[in-house]
PDB file of N, CA and C in Angstrom:
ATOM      1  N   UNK A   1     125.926 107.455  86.343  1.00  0.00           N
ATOM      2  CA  UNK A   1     126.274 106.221  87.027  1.00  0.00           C
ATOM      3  C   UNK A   1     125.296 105.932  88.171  1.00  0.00           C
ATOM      4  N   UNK A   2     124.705 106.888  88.502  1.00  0.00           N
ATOM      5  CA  UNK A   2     124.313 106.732  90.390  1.00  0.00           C
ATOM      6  C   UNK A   2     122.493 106.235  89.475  1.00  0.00           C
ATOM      7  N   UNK A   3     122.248 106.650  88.297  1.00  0.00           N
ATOM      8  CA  UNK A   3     120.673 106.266  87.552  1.00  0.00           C
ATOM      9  C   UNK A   3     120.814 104.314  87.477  1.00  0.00           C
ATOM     10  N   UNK A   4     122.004 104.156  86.931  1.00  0.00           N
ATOM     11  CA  UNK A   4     122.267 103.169  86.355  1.00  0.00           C
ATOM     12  C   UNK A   4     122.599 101.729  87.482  1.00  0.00           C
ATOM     13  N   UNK A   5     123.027 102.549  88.574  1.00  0.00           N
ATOM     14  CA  UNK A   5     122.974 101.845  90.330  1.00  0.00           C
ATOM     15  C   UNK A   5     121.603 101.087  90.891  1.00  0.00           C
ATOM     16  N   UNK A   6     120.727 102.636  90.372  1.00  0.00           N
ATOM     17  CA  UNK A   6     119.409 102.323  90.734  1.00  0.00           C
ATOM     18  C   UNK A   6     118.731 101.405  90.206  1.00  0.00           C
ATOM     19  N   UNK A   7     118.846 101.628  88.890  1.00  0.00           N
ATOM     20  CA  UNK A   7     118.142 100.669  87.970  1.00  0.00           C
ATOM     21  C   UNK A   7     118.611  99.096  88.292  1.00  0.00           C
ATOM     22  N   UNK A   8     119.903  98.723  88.563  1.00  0.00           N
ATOM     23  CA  UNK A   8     120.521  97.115  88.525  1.00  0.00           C
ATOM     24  C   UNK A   8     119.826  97.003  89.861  1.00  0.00           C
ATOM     25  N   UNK A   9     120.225  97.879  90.718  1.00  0.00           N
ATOM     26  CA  UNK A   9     119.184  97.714  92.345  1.00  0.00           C
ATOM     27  C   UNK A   9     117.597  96.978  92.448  1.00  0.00           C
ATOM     28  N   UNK A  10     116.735  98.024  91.600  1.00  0.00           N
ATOM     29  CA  UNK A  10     115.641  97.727  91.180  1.00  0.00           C
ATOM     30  C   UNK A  10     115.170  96.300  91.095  1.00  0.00           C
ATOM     31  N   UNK A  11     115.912  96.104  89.511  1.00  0.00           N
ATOM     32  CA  UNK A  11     116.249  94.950  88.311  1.00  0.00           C
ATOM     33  C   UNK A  11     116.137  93.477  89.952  1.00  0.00           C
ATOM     34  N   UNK A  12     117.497  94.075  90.495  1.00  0.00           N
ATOM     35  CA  UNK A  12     117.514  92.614  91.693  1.00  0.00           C
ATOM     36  C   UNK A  12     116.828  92.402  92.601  1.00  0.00           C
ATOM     37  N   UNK A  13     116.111  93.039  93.059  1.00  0.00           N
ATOM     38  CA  UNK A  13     115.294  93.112  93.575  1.00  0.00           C
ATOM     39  C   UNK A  13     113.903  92.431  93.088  1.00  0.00           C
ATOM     40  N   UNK A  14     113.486  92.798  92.315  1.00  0.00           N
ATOM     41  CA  UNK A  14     112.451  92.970  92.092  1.00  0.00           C
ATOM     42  C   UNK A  14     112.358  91.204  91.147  1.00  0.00           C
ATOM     43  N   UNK A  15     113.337  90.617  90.766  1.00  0.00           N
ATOM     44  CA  UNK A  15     113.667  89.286  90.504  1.00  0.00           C
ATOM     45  C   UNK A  15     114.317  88.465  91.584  1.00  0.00           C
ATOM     46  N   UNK A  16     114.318  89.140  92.481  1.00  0.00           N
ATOM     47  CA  UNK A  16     114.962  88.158  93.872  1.00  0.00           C
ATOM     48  C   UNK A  16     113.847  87.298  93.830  1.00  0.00           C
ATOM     49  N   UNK A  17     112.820  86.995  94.537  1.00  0.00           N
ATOM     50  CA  UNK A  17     111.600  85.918  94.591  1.00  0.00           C
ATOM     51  C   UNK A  17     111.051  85.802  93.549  1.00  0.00           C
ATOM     52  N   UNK A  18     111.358  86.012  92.102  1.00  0.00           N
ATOM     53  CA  UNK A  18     110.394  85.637  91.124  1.00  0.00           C
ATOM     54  C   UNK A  18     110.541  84.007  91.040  1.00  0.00           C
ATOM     55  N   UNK A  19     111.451  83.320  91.854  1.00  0.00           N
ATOM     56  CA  UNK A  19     111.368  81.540  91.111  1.00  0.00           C
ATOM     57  C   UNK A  19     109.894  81.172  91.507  1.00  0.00           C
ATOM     58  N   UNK A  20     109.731  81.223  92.946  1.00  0.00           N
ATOM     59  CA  UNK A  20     108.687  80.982  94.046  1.00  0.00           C
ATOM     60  C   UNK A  20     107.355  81.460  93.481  1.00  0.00           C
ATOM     61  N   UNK A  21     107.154  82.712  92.782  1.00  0.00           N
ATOM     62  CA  UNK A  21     106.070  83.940  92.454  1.00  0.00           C
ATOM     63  C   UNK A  21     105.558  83.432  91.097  1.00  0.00           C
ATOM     64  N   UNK A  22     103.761  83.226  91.831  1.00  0.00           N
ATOM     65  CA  UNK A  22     103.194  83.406  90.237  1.00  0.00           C
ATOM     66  C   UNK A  22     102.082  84.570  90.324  1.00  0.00           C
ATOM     67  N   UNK A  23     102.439  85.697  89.727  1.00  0.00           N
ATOM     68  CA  UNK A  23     101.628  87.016  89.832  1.00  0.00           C
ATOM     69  C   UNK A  23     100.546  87.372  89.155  1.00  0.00           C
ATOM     70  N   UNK A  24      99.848  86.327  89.301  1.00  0.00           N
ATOM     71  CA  UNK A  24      98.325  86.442  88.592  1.00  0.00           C
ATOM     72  C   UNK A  24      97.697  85.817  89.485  1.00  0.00           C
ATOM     73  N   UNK A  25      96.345  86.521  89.586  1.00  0.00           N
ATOM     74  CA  UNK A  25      95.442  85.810  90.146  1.00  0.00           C
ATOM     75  C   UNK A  25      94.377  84.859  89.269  1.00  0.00           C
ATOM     76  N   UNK A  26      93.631  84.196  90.114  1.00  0.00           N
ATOM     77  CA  UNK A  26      92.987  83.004  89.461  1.00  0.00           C
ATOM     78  C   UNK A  26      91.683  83.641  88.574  1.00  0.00           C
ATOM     79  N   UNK A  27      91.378  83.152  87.875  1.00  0.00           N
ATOM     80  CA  UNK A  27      89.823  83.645  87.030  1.00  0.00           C
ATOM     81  C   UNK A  27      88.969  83.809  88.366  1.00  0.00           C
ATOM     82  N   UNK A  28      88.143  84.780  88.566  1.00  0.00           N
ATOM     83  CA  UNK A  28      87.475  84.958  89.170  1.00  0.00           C
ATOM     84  C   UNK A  28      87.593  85.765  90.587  1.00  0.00           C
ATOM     85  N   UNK A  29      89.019  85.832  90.487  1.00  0.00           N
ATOM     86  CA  UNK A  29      89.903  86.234  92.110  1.00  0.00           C
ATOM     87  C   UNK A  29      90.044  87.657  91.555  1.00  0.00           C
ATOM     88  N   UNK A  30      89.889  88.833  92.702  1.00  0.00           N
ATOM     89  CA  UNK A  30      90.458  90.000  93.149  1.00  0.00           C
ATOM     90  C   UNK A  30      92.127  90.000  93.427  1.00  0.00           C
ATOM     91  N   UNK A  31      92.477  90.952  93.284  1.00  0.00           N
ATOM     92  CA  UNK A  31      93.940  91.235  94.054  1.00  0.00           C
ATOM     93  C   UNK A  31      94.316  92.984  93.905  1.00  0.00           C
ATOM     94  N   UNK A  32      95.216  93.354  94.929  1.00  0.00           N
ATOM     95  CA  UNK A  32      95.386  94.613  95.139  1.00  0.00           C
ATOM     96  C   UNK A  32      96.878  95.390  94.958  1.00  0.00           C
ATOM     97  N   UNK A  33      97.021  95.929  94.922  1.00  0.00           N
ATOM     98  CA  UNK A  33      99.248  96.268  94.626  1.00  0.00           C
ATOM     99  C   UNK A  33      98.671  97.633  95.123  1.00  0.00           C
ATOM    100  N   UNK A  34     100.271  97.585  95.246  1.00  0.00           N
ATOM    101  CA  UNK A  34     101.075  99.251  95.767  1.00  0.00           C
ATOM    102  C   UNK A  34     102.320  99.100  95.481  1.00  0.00           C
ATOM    103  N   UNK A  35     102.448 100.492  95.245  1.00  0.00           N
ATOM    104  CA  UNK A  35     103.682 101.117  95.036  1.00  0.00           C
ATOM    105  C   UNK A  35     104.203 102.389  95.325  1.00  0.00           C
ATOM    106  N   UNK A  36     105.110 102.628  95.489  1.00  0.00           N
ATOM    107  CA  UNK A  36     105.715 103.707  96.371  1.00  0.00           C
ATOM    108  C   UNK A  36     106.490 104.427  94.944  1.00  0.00           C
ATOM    109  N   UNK A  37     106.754 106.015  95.088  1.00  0.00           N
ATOM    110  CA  UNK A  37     107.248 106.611  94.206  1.00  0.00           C
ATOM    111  C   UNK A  37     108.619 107.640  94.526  1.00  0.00           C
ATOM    112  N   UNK A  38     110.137 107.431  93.932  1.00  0.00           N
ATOM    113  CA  UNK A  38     111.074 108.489  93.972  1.00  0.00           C
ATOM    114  C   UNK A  38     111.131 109.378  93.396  1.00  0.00           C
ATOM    115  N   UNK A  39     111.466 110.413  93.355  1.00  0.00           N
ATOM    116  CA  UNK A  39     112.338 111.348  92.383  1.00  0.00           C
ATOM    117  C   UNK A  39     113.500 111.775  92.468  1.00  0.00           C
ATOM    118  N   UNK A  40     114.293 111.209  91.357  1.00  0.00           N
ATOM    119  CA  UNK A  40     115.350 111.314  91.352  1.00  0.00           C
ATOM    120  C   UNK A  40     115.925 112.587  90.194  1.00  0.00           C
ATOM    121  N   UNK A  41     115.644 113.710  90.600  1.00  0.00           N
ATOM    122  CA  UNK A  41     115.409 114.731  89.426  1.00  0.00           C
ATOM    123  C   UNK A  41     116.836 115.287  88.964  1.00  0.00           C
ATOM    124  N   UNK A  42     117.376 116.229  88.713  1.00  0.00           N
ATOM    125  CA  UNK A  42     118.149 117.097  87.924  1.00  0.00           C
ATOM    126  C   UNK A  42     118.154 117.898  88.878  1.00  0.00           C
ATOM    127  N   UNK A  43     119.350 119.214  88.927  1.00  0.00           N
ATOM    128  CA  UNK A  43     118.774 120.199  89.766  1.00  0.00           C
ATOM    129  C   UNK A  43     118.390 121.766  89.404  1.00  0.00           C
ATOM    130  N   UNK A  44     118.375 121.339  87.838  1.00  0.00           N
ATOM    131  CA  UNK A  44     117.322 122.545  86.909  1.00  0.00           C
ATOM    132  C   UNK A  44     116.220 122.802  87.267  1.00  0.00           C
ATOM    133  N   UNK A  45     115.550 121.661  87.336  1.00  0.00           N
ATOM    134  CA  UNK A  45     114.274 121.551  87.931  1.00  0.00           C
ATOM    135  C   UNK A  45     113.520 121.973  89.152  1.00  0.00           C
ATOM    136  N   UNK A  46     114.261 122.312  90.263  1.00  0.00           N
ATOM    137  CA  UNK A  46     114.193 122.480  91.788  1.00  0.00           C
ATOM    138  C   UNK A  46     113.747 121.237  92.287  1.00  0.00           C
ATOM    139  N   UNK A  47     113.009 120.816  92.058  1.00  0.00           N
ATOM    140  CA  UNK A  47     112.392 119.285  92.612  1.00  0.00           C
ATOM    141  C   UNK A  47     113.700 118.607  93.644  1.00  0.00           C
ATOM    142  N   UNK A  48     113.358 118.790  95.330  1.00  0.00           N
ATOM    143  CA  UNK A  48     114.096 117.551  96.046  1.00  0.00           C
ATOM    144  C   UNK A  48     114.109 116.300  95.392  1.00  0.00           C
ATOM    145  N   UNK A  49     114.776 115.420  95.346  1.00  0.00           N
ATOM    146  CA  UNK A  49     114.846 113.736  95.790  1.00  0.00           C
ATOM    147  C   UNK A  49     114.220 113.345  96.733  1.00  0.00           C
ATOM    148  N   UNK A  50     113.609 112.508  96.552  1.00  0.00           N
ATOM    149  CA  UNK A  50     112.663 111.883  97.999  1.00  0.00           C
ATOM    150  C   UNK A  50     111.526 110.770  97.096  1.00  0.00           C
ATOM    151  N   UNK A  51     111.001 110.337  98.397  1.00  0.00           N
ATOM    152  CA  UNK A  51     109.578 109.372  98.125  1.00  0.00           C
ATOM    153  C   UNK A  51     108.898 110.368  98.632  1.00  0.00           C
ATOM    154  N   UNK A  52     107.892 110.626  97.394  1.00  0.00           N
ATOM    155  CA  UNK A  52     106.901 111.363  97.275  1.00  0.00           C
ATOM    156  C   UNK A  52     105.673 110.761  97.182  1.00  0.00           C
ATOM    157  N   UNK A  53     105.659 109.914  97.221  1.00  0.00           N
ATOM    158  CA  UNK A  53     103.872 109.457  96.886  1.00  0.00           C
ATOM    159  C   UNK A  53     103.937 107.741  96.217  1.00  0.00           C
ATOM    160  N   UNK A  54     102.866 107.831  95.328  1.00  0.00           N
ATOM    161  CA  UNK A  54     102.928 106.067  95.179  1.00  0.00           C
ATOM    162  C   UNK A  54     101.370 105.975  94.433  1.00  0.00           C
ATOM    163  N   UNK A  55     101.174 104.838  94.408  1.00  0.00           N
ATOM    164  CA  UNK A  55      99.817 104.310  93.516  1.00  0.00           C
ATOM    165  C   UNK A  55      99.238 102.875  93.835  1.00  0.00           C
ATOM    166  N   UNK A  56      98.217 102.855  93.630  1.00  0.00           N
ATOM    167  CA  UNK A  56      97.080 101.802  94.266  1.00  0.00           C
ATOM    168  C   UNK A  56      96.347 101.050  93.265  1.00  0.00           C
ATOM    169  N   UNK A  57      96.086 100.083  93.467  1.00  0.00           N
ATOM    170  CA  UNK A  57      95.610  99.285  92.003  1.00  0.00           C
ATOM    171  C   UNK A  57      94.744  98.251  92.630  1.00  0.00           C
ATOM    172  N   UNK A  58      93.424  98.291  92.513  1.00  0.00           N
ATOM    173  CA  UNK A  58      92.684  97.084  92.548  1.00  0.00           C
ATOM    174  C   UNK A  58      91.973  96.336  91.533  1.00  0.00           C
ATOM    175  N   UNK A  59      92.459  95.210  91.142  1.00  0.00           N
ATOM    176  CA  UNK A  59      91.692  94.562  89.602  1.00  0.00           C
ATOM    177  C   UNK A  59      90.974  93.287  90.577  1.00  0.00           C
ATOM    178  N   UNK A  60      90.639  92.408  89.277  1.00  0.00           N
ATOM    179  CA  UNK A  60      89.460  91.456  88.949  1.00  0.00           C
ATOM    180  C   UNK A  60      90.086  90.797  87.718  1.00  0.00           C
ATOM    181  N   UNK A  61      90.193  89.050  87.786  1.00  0.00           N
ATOM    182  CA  UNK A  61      90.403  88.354  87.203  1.00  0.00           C
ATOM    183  C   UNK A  61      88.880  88.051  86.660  1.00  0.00           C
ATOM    184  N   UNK A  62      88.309  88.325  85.214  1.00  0.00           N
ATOM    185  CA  UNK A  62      87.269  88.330  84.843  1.00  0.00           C
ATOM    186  C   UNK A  62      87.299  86.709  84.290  1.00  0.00           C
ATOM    187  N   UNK A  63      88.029  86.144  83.848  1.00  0.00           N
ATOM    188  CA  UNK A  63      87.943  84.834  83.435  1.00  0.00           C
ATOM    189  C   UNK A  63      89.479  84.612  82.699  1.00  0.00           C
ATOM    190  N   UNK A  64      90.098  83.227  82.377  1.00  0.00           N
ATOM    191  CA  UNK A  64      91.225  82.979  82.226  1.00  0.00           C
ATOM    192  C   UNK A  64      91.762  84.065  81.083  1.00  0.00           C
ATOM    193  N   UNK A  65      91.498  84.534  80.665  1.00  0.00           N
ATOM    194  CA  UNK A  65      91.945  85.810  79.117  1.00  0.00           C
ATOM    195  C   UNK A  65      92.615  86.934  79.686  1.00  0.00           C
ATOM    196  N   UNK A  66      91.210  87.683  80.582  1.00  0.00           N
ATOM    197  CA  UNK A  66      91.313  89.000  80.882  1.00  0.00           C
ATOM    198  C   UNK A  66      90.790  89.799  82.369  1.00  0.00           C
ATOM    199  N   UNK A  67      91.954  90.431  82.678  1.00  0.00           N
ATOM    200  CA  UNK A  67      91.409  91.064  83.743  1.00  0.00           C
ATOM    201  C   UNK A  67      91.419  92.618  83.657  1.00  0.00           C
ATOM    202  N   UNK A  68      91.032  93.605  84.526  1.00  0.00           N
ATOM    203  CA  UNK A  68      90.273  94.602  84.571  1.00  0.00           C
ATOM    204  C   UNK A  68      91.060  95.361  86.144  1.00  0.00           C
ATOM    205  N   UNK A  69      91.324  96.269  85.835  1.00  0.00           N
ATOM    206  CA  UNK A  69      92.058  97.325  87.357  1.00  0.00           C
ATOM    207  C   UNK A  69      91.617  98.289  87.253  1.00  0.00           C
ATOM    208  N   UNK A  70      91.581  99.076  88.215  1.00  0.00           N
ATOM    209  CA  UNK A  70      91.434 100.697  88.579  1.00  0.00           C
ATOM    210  C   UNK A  70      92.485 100.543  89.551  1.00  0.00           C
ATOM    211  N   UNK A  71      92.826 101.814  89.170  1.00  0.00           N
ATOM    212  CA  UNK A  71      94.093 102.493  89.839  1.00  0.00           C
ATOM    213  C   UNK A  71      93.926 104.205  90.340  1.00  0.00           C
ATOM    214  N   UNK A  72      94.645 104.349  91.369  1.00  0.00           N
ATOM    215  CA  UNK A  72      94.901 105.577  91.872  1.00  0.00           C
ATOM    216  C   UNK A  72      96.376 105.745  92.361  1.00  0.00           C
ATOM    217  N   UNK A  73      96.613 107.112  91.750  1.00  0.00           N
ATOM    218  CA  UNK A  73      97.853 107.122  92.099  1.00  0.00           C
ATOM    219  C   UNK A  73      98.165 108.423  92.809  1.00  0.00           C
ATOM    220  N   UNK A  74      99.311 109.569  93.443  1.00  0.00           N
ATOM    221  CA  UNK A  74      99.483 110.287  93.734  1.00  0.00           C
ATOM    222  C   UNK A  74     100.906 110.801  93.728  1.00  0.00           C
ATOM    223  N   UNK A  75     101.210 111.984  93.930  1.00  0.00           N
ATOM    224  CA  UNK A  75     102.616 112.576  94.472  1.00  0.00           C
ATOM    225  C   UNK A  75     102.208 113.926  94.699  1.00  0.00           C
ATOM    226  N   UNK A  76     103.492 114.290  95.681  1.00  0.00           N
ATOM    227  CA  UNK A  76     103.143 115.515  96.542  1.00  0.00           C
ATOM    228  C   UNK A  76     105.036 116.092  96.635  1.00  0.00           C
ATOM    229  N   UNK A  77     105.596 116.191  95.179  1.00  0.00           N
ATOM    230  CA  UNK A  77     106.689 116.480  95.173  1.00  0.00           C
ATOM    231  C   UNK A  77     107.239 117.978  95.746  1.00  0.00           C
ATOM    232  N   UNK A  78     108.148 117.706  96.701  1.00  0.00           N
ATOM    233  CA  UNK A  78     108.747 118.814  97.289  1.00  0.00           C
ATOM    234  C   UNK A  78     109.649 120.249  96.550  1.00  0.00           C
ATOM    235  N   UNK A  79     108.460 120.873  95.775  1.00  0.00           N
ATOM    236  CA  UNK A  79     108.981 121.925  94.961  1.00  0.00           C
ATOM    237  C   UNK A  79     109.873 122.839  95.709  1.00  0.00           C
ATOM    238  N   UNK A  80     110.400 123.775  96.386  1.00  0.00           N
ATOM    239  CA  UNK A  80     110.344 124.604  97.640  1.00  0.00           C
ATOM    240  C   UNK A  80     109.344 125.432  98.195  1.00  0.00           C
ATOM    241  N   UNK A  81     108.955 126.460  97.444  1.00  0.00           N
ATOM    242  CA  UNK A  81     107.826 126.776  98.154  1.00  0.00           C
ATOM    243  C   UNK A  81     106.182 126.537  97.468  1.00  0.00           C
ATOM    244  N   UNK A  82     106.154 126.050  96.246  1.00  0.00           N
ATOM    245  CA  UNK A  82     105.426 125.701  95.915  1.00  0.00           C
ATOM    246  C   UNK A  82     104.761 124.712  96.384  1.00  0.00           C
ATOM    247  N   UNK A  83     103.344 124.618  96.731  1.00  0.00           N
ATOM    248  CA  UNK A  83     102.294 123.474  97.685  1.00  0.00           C
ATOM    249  C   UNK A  83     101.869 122.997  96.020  1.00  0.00           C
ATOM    250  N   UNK A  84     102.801 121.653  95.307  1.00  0.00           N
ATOM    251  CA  UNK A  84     102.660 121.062  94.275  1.00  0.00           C
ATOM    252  C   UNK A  84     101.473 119.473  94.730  1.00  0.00           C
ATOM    253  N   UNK A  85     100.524 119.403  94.443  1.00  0.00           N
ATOM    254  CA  UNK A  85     100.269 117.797  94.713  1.00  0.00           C
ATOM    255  C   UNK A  85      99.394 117.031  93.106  1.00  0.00           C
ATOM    256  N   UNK A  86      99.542 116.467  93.076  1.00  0.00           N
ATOM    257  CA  UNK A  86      99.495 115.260  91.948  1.00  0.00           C
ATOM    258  C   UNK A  86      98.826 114.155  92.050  1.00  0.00           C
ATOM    259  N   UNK A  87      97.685 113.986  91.192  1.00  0.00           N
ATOM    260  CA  UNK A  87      96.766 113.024  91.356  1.00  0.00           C
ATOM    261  C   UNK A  87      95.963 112.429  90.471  1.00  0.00           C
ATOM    262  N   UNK A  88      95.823 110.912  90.189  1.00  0.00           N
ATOM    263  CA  UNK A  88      95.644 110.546  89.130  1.00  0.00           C
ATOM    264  C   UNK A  88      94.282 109.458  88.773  1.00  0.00           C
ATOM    265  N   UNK A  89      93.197 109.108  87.932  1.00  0.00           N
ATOM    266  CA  UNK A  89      92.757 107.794  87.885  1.00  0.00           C
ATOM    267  C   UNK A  89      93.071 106.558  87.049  1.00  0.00           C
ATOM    268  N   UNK A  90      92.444 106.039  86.959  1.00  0.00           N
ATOM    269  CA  UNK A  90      92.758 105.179  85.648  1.00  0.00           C
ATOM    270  C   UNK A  90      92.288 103.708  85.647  1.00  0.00           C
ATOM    271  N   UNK A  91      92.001 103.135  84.542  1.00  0.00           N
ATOM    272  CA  UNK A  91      91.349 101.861  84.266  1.00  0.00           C
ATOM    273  C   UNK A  91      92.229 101.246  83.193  1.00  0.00           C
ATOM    274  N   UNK A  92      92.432  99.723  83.564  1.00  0.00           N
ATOM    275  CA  UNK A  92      93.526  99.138  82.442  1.00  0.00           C
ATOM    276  C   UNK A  92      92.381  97.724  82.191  1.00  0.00           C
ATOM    277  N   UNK A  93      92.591  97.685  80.847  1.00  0.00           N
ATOM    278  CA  UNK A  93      92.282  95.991  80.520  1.00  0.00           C
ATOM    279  C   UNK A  93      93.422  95.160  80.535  1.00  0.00           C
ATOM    280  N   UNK A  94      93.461  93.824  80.866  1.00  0.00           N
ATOM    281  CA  UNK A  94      94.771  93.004  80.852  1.00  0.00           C
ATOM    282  C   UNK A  94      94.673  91.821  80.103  1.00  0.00           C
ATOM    283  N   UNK A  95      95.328  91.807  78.773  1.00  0.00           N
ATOM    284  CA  UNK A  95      94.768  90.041  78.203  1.00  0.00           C
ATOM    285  C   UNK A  95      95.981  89.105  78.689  1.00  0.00           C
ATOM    286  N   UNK A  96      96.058  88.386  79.318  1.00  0.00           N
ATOM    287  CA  UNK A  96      96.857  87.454  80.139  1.00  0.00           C
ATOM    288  C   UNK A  96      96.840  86.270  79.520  1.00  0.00           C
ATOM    289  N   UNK A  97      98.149  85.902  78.834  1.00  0.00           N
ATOM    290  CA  UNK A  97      98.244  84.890  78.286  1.00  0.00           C
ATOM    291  C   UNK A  97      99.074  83.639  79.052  1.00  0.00           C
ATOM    292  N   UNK A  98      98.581  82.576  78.344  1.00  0.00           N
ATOM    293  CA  UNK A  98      99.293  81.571  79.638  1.00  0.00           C
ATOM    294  C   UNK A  98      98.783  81.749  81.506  1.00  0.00           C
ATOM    295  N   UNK A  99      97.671  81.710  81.712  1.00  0.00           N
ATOM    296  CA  UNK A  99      97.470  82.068  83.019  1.00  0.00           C
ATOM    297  C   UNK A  99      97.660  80.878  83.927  1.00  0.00           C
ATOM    298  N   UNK A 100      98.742  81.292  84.714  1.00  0.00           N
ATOM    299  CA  UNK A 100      98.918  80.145  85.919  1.00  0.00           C
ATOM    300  C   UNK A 100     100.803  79.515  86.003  1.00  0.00           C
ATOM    301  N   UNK A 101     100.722  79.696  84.889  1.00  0.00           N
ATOM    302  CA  UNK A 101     102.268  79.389  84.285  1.00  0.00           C
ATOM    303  C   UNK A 101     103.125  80.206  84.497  1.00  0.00           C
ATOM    304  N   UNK A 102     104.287  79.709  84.734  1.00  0.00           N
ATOM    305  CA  UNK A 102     105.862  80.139  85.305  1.00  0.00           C
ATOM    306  C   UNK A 102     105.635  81.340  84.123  1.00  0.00           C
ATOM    307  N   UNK A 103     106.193  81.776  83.114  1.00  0.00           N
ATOM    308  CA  UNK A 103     106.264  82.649  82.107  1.00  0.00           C
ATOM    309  C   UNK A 103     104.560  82.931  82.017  1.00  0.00           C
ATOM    310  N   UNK A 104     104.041  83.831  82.405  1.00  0.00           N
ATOM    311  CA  UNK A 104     102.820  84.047  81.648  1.00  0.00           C
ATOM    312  C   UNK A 104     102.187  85.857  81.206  1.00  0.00           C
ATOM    313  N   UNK A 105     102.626  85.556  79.750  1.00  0.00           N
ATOM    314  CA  UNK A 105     102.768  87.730  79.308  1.00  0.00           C
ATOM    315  C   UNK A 105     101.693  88.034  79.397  1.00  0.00           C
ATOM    316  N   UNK A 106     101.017  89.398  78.970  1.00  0.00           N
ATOM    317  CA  UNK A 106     100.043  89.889  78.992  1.00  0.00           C
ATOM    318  C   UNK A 106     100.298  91.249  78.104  1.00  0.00           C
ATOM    319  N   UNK A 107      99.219  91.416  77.495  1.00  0.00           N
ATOM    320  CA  UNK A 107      99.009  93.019  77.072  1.00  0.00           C
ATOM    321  C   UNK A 107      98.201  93.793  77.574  1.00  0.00           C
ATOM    322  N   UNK A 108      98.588  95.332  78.325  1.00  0.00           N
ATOM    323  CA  UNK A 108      97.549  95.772  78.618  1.00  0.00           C
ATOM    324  C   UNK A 108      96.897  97.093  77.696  1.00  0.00           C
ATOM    325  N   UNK A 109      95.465  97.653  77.799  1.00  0.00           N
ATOM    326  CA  UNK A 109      95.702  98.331  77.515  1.00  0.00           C
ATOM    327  C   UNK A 109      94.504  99.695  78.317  1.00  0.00           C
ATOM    328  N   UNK A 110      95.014 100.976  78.773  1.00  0.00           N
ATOM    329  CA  UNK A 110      94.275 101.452  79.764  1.00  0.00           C
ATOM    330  C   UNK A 110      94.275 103.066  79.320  1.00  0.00           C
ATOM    331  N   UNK A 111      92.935 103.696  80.100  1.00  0.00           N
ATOM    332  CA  UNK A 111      93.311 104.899  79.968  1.00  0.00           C
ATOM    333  C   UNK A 111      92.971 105.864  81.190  1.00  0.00           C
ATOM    334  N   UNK A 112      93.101 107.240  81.565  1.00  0.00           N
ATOM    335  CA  UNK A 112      93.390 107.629  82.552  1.00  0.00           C
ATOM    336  C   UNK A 112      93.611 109.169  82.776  1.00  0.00           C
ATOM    337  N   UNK A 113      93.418 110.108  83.852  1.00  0.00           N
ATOM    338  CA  UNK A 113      93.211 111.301  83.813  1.00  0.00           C
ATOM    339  C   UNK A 113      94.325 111.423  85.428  1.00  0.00           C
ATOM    340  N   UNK A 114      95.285 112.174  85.072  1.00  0.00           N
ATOM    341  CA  UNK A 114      96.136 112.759  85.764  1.00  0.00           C
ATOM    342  C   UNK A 114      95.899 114.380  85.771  1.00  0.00           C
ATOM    343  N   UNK A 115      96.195 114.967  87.286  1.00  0.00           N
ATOM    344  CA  UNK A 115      96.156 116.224  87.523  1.00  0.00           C
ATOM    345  C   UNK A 115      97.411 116.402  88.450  1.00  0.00           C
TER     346      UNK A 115
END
């Protein structure tokens, strides 16, 4: 129940300002995101609960089709005594359909080296 809290939490959130929001940038425009990371684990695992880390993304609107990101991401999950840290790269292509428009999907597709 308490997964399923989170998730509708999320869900409203994260659609609260979408009327206002168009989340693409223009052909030719940069833009940057972040994100922050939980764990909400089991307690098989030892892993605390907490915000542990998060990820960074800077793309490039290459022209109305497709854009292009690199990303970095991290976590530094609180094992107990284990000094665990987590770190990642990665490059995505984005074909963006409908660009500019209220509804506008995309496929991405990327690849990437986590440690």
């Amino acid at each position: 129940m308490r997964i399923f809290t989170c998730v509708v939490a999320a869900t409203v959130v994260a659609f609260a300002g979408a009327e206002n929001a168009l989340a693409d940038a223009e052909s030719g425009q940069g833009y940057f995101s972040a994100m922050g990371s939980y764990i909400d684990d089991d307690d098989d695992r030892g892993v605390d609960d907490g915000f542990n880390g998060g990820q960074f993304g800077f793309g490039y609107a290459l022209n109305d089709a497709f854009n292009v990101e690199a990303l970095f991401s991290f976590a530094v999950p609180d094992v107990g005594s284990t000094d665990e840290q987590h770190y990642g790269l990665g490059i995505d292509v984005d074909r963006v359909f409908r660009r500019g428009e209220r509804f506008s999907p995309y496929l991405l597709a990327g690849a990437g080296y986590f440690r």
